[in-house]
Protein backbone atom coordinates (compact mmCIF):
# COMPACT_ATOMS: atom_id res chain seq x y z
CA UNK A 1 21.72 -18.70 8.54
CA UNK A 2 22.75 -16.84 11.61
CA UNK A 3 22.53 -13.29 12.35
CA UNK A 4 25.87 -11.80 10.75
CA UNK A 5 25.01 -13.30 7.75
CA UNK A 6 21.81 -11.77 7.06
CA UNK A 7 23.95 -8.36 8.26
CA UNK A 8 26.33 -8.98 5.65
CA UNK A 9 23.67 -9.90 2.60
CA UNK A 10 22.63 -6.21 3.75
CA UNK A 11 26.03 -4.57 2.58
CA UNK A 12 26.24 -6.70 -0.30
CA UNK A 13 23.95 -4.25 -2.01
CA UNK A 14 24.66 -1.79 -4.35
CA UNK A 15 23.88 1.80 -3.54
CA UNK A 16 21.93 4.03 -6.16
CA UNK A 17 22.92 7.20 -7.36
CA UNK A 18 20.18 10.14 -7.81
CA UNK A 19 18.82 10.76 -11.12
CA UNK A 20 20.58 12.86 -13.06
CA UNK A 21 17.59 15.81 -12.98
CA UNK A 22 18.22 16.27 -9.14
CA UNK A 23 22.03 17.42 -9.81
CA UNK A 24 22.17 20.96 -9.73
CA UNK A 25 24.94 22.95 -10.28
CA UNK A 26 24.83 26.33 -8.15
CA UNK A 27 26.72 29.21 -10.23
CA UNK A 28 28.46 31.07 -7.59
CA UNK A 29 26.82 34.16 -6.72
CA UNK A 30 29.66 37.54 -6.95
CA UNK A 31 27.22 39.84 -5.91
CA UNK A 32 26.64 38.95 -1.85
CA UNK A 33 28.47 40.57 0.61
CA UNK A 34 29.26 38.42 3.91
CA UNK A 35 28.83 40.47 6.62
CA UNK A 36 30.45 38.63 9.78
CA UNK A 37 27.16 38.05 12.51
CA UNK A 38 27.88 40.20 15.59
CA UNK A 39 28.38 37.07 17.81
CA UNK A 40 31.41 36.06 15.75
CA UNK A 41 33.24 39.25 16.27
CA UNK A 42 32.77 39.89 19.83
CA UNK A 43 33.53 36.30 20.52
CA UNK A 44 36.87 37.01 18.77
CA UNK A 45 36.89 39.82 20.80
CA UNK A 46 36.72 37.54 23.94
CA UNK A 47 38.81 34.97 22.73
CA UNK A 48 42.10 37.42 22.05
CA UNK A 49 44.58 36.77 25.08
CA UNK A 50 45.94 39.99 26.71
CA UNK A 51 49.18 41.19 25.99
CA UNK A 52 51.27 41.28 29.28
CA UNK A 53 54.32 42.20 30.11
CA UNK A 54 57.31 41.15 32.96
CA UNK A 55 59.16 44.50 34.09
CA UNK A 56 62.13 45.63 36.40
CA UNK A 57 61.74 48.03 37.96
CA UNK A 58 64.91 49.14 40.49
CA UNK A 59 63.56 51.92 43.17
CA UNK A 60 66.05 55.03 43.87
CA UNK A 61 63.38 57.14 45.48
CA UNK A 62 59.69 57.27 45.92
CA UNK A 63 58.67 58.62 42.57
CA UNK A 64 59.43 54.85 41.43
CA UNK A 65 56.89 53.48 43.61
CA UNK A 66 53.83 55.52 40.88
CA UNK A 67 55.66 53.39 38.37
CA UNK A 68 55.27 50.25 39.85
CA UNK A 69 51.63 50.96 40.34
CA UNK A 70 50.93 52.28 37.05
CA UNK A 71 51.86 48.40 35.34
CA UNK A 72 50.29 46.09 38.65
CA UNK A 73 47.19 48.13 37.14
CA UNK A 74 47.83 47.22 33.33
CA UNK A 75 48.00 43.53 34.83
CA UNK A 76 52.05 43.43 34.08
CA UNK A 77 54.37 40.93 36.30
CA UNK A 78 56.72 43.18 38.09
CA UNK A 79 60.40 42.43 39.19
CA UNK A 80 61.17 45.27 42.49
CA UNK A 81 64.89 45.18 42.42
CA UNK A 82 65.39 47.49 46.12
CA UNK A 83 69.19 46.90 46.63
CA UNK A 84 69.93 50.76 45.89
CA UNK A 85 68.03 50.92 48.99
CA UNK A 86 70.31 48.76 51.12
CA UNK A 87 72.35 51.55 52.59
CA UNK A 88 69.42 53.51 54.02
CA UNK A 89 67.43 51.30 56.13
CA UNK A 90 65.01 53.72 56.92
CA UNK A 91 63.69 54.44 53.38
CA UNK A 92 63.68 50.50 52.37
CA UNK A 93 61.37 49.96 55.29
CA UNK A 94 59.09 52.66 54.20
CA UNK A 95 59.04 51.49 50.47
CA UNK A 96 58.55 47.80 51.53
CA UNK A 97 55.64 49.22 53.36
CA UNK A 98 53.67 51.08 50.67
CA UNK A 99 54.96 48.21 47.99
CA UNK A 100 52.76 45.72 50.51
CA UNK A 101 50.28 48.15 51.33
CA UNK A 102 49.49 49.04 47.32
CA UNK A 103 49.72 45.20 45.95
CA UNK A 104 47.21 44.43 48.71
CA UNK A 105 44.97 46.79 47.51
CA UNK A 106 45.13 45.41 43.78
CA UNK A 107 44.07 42.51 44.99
CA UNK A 108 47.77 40.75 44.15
CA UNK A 109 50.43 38.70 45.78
CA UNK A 110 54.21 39.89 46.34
CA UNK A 111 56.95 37.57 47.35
CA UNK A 112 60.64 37.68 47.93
CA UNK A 113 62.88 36.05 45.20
CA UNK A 114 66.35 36.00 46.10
CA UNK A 115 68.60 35.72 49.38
CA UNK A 116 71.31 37.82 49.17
CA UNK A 117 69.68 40.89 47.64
CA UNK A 118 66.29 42.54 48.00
CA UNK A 119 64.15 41.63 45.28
CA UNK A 120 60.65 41.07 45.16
CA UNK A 121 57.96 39.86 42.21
CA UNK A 122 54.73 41.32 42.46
CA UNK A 123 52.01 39.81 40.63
CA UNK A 124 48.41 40.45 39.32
CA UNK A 125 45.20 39.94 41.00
CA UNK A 126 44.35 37.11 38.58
CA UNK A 127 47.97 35.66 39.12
CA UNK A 128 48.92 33.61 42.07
CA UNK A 129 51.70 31.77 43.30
CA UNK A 130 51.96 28.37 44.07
CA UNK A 131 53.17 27.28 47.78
């Protein structure tokens, strides 16, 4: 007789059921209120992704530029589109400058996202972009 075998003379036997007088069956019970345990609700609270948003935003004078800061600070993903600002140099440069100047200070990254026109995507501090 080897090893397996006395294994298997093992699972050859039948299993017994409990007595009968150890069943109990539990009625359920109408009158308890579950309350959920604080943990569960802030962790549901910490588990719910933020809602965020991806804007355009096309700048026509410097009032836009409160805009734009307004949703870098919700967290939002913002298009710039600056081509209105094509035809006066001057004023591009400026906004270009306080666009840089404010994402910097958020903490986020800007880049430029197409060629022929001037558009930029400014992102979150917790958002980056992959070089």
């Amino acid at each position: 007789m080897g090893l397996f075998d006395s294994l298997k003379k093992k699972e050859n036997k039948p299993k017994m059921k409990p007595p009968a007088s150890v069943k109990k069956e539990v009625a359920p019970r109408h009158d308890i209120d579950v309350v959920p345990i604080e943990e569960d609700v802030l962790a549901k609270e910490l588990v719910k992704p933020q809602l965020r948003y991806l804007k355009k935003i096309t700048v026509t004078s410097y009032s836009d530029l409160e805009r734009i800061s307004s949703e870098l600070q919700e967290g939002n993903i913002v298009i710039v589109d600056l081509t209105p600002l094509e035809k006066r140099p001057d004023v591009l440069e400026k906004v270009a400058e306080q666009i840089k100047g404010m994402v910097n200070a958020f903490g986020g990254q800007a880049a430029k996202i197409c060629k022929t026109e001037v558009k930029l995507i400014l992102l979150p501090e917790d958002i980056k972009i992959a070089k």
